[in-house]
PDB file of N, CA and C in Angstrom:
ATOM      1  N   UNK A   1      77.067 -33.681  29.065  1.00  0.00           N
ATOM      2  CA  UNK A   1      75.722 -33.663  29.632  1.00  0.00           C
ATOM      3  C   UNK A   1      74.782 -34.416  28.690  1.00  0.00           C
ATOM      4  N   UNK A   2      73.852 -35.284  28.904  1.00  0.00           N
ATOM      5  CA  UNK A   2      72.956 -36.046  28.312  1.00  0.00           C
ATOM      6  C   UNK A   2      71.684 -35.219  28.426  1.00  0.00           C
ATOM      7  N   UNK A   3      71.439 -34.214  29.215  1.00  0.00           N
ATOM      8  CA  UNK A   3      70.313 -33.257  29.349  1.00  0.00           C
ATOM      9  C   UNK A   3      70.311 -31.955  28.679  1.00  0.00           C
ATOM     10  N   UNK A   4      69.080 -31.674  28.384  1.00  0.00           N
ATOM     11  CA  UNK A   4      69.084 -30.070  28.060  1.00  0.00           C
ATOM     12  C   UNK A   4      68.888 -29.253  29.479  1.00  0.00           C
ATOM     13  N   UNK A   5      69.446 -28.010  29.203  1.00  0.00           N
ATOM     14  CA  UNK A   5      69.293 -27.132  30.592  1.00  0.00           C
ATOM     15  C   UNK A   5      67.962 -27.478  31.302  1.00  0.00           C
ATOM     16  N   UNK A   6      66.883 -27.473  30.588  1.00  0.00           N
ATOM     17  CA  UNK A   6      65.180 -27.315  31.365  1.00  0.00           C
ATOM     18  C   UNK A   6      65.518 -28.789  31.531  1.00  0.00           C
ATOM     19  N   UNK A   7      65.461 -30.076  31.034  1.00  0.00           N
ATOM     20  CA  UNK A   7      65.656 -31.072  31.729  1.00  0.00           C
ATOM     21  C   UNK A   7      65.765 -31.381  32.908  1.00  0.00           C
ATOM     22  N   UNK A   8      67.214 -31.175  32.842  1.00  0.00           N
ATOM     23  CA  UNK A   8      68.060 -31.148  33.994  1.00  0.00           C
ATOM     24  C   UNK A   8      67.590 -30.837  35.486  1.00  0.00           C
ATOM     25  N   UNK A   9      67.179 -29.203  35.033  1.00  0.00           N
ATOM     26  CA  UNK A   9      66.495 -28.360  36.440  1.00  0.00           C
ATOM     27  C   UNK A   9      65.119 -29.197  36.890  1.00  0.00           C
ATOM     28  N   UNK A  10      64.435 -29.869  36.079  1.00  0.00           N
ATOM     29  CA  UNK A  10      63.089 -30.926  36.620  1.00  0.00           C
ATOM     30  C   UNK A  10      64.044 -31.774  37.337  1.00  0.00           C
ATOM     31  N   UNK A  11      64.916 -32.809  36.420  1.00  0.00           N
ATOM     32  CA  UNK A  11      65.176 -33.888  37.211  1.00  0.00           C
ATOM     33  C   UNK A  11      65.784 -33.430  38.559  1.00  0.00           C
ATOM     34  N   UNK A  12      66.277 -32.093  38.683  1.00  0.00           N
ATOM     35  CA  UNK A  12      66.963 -32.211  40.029  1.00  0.00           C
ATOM     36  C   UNK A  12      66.006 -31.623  41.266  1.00  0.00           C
ATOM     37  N   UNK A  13      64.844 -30.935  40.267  1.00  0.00           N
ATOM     38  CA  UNK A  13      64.128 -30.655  41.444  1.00  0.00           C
ATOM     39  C   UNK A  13      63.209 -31.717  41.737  1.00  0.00           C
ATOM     40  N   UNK A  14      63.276 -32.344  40.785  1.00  0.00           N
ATOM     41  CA  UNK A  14      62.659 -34.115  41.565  1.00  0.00           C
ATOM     42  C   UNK A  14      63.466 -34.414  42.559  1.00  0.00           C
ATOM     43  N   UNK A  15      64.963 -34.563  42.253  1.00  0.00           N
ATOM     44  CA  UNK A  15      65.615 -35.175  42.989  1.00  0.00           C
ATOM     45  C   UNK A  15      65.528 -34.713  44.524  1.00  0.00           C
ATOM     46  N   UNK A  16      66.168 -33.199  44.419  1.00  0.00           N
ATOM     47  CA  UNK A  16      65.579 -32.501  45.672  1.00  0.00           C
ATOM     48  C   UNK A  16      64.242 -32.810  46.449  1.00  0.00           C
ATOM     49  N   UNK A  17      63.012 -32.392  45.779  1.00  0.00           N
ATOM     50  CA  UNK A  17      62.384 -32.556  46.354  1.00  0.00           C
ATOM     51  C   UNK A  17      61.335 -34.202  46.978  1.00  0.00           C
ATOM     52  N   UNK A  18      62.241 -35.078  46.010  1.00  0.00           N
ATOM     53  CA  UNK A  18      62.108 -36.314  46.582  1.00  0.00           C
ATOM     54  C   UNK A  18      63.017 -36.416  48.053  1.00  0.00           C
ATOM     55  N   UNK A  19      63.777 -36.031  48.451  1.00  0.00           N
ATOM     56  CA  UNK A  19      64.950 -36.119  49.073  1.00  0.00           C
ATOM     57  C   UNK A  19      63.891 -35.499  50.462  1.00  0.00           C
ATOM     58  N   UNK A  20      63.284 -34.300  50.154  1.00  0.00           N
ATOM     59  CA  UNK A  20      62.485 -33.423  51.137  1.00  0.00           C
ATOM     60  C   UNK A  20      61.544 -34.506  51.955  1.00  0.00           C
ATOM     61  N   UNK A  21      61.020 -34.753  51.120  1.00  0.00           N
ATOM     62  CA  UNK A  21      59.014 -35.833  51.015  1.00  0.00           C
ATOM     63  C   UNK A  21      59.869 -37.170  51.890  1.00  0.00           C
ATOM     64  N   UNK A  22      61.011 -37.977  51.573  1.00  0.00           N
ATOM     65  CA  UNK A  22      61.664 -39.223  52.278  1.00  0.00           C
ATOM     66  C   UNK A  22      61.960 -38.678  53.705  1.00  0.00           C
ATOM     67  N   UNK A  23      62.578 -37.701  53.870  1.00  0.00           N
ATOM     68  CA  UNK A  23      62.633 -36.987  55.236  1.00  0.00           C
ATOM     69  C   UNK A  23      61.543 -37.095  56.354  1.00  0.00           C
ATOM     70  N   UNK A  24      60.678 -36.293  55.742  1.00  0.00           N
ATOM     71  CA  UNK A  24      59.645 -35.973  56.402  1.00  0.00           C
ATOM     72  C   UNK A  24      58.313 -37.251  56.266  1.00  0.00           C
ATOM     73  N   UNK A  25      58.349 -37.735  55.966  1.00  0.00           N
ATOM     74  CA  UNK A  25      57.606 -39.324  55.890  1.00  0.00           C
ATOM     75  C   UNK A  25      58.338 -40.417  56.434  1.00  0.00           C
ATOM     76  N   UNK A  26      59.859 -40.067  56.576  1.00  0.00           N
ATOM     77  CA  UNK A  26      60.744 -41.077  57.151  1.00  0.00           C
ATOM     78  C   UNK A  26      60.576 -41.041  59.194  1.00  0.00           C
ATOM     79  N   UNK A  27      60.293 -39.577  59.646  1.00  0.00           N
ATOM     80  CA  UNK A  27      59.834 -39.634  60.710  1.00  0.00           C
ATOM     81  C   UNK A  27      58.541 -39.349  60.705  1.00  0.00           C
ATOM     82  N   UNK A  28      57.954 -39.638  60.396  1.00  0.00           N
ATOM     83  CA  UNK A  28      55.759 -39.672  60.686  1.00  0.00           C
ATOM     84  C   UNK A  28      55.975 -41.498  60.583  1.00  0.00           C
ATOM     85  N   UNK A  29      56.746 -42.139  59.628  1.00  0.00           N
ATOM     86  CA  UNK A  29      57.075 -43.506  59.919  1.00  0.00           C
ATOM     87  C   UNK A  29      57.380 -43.756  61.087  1.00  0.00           C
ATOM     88  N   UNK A  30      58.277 -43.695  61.411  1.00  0.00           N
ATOM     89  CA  UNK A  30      59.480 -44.042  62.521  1.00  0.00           C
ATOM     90  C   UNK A  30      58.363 -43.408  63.722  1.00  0.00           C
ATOM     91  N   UNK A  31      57.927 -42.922  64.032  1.00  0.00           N
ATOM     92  CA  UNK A  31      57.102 -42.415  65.118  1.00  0.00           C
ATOM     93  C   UNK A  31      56.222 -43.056  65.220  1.00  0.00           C
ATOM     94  N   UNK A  32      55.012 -43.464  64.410  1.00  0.00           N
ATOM     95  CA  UNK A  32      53.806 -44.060  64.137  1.00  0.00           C
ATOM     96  C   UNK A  32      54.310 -45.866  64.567  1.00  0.00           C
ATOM     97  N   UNK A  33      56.061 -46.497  63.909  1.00  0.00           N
ATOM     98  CA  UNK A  33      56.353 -47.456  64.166  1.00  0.00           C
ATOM     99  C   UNK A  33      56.617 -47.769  65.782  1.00  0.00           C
ATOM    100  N   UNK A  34      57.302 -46.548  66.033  1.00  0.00           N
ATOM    101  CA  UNK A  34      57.386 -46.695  67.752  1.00  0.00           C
ATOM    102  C   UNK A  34      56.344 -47.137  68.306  1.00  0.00           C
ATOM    103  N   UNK A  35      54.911 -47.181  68.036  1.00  0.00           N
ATOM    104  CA  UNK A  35      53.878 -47.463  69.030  1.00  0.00           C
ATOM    105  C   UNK A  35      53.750 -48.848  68.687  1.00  0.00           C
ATOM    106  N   UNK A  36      54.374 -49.493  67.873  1.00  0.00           N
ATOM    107  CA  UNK A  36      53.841 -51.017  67.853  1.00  0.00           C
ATOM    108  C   UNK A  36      55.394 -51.461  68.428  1.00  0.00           C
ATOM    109  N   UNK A  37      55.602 -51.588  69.432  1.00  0.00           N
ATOM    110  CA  UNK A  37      56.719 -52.138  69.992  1.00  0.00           C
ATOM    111  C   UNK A  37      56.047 -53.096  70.821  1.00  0.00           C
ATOM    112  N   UNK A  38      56.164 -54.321  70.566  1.00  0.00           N
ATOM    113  CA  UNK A  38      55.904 -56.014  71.276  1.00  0.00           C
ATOM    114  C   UNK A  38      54.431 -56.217  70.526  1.00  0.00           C
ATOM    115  N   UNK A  39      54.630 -56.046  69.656  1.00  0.00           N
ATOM    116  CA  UNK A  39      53.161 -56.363  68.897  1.00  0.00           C
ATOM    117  C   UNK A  39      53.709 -58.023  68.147  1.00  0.00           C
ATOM    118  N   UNK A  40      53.010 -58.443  68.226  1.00  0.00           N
ATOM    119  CA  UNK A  40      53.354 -59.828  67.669  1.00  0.00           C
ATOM    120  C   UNK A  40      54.857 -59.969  67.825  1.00  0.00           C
ATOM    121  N   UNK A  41      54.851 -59.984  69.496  1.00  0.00           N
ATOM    122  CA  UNK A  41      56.662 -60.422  69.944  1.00  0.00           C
ATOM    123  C   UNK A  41      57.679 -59.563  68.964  1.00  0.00           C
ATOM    124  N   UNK A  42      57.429 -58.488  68.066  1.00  0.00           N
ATOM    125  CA  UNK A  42      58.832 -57.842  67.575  1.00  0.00           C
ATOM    126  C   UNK A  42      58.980 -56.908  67.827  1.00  0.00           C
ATOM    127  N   UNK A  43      60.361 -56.242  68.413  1.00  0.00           N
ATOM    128  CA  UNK A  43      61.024 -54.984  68.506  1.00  0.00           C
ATOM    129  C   UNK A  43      60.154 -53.965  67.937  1.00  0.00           C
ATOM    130  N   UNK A  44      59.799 -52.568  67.584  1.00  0.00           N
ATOM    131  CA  UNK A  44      59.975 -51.541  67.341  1.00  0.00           C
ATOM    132  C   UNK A  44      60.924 -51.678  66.261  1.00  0.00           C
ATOM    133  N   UNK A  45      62.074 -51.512  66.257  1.00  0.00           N
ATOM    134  CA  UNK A  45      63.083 -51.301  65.210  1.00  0.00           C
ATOM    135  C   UNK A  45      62.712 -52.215  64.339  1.00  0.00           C
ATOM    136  N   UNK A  46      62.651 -53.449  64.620  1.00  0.00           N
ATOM    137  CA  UNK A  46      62.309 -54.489  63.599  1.00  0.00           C
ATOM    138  C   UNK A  46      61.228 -54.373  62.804  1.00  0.00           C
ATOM    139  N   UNK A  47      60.481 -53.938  63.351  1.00  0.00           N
ATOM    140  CA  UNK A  47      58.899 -53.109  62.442  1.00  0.00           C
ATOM    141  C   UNK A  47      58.989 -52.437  61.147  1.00  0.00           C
ATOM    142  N   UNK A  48      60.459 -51.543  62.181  1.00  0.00           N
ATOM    143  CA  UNK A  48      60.706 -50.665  61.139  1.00  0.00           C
ATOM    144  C   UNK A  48      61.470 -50.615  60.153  1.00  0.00           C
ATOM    145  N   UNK A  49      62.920 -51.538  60.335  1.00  0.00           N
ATOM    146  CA  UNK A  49      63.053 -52.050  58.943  1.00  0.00           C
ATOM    147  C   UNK A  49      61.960 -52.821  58.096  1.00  0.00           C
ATOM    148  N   UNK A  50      61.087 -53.423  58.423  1.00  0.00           N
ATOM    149  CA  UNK A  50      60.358 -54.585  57.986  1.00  0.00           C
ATOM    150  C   UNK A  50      59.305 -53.396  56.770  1.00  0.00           C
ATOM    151  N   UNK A  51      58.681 -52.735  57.663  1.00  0.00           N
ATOM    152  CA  UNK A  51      57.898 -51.824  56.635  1.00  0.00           C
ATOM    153  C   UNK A  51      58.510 -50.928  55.975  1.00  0.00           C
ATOM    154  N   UNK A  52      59.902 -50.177  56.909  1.00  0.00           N
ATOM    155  CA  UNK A  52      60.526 -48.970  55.183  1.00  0.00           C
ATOM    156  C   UNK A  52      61.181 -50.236  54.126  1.00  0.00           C
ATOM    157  N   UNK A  53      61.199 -51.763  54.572  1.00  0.00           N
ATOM    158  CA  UNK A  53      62.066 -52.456  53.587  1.00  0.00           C
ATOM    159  C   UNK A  53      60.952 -53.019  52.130  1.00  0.00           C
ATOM    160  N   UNK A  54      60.045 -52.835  52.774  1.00  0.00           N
ATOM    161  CA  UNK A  54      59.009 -53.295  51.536  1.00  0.00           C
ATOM    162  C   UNK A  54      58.401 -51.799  50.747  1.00  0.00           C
ATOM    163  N   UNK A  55      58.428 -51.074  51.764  1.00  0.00           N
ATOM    164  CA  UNK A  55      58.616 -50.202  50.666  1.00  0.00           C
ATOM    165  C   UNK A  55      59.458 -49.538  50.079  1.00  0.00           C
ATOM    166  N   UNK A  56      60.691 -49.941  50.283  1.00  0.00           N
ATOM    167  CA  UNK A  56      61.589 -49.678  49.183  1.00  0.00           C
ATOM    168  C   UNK A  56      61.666 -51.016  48.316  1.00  0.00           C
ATOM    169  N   UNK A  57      61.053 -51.872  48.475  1.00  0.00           N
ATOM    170  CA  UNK A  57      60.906 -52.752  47.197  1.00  0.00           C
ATOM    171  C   UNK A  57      60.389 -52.627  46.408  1.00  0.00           C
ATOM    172  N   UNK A  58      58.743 -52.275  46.793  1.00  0.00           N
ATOM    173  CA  UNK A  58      57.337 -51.539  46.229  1.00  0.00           C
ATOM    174  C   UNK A  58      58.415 -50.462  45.135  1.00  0.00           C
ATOM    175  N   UNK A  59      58.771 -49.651  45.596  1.00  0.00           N
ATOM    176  CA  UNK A  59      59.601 -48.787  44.553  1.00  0.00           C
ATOM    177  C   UNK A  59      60.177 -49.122  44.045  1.00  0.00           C
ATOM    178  N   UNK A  60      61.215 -49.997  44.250  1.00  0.00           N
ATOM    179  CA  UNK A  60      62.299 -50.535  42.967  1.00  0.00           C
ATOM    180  C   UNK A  60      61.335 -51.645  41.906  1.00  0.00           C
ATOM    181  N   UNK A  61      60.676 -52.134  42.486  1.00  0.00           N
ATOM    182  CA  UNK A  61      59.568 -52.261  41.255  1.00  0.00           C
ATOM    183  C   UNK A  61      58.621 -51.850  40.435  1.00  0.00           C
ATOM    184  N   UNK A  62      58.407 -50.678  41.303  1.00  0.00           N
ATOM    185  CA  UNK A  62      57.632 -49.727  40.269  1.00  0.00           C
ATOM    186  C   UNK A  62      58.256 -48.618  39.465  1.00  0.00           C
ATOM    187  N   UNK A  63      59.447 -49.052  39.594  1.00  0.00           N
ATOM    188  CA  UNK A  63      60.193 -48.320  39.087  1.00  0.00           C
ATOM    189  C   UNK A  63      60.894 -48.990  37.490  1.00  0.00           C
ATOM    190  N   UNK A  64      60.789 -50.265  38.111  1.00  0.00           N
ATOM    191  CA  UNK A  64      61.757 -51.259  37.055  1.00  0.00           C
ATOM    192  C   UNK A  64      60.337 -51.032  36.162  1.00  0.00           C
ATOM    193  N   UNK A  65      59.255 -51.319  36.049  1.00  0.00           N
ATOM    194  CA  UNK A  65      58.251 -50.972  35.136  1.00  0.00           C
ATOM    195  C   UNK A  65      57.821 -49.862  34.373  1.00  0.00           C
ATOM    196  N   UNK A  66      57.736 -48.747  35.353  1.00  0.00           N
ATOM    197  CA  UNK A  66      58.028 -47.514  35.014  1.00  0.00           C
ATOM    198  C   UNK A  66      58.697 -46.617  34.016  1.00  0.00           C
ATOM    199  N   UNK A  67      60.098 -46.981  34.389  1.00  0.00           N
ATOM    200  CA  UNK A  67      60.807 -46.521  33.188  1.00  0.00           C
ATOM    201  C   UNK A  67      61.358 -47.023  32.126  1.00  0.00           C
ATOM    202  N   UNK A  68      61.771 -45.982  31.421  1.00  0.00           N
ATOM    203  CA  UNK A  68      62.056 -46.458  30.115  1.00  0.00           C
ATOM    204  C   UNK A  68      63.329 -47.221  29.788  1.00  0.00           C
TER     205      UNK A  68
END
């Protein structure tokens, strides 16, 4: 183990509760994206990769800065 016990129990209740927050923001997304279906000629779905894909970039870069 690279952690101490109290460590550990943060990082996983990050982990967990990051896991919770992606869920539940993943459909208030996906719902909110459904209403722009033929908006500037694109799919619905396409919306919706297009916006969860930048923001999972937004994160992997604020992440690459972020940590240590």
């Amino acid at each position: 183990m690279w952690y101490t016990p109290k460590e550990l129990a943060t990082r996983m209740a990050i982990f967990y509760g990051a896991n919770t927050a992606a869920g539940a923001f993943g459909g208030v997304i996906a719902y909110g994206v459904g209403n722009m279906d033929g908006l500037h000629g694109m799919r619905a779905w396409k919306w919706l990769f297009l916006i969860e894909g930048c923001i999972t970039i937004a994160a992997g870069l604020a992440c690459f800065w972020c940590l240590p």
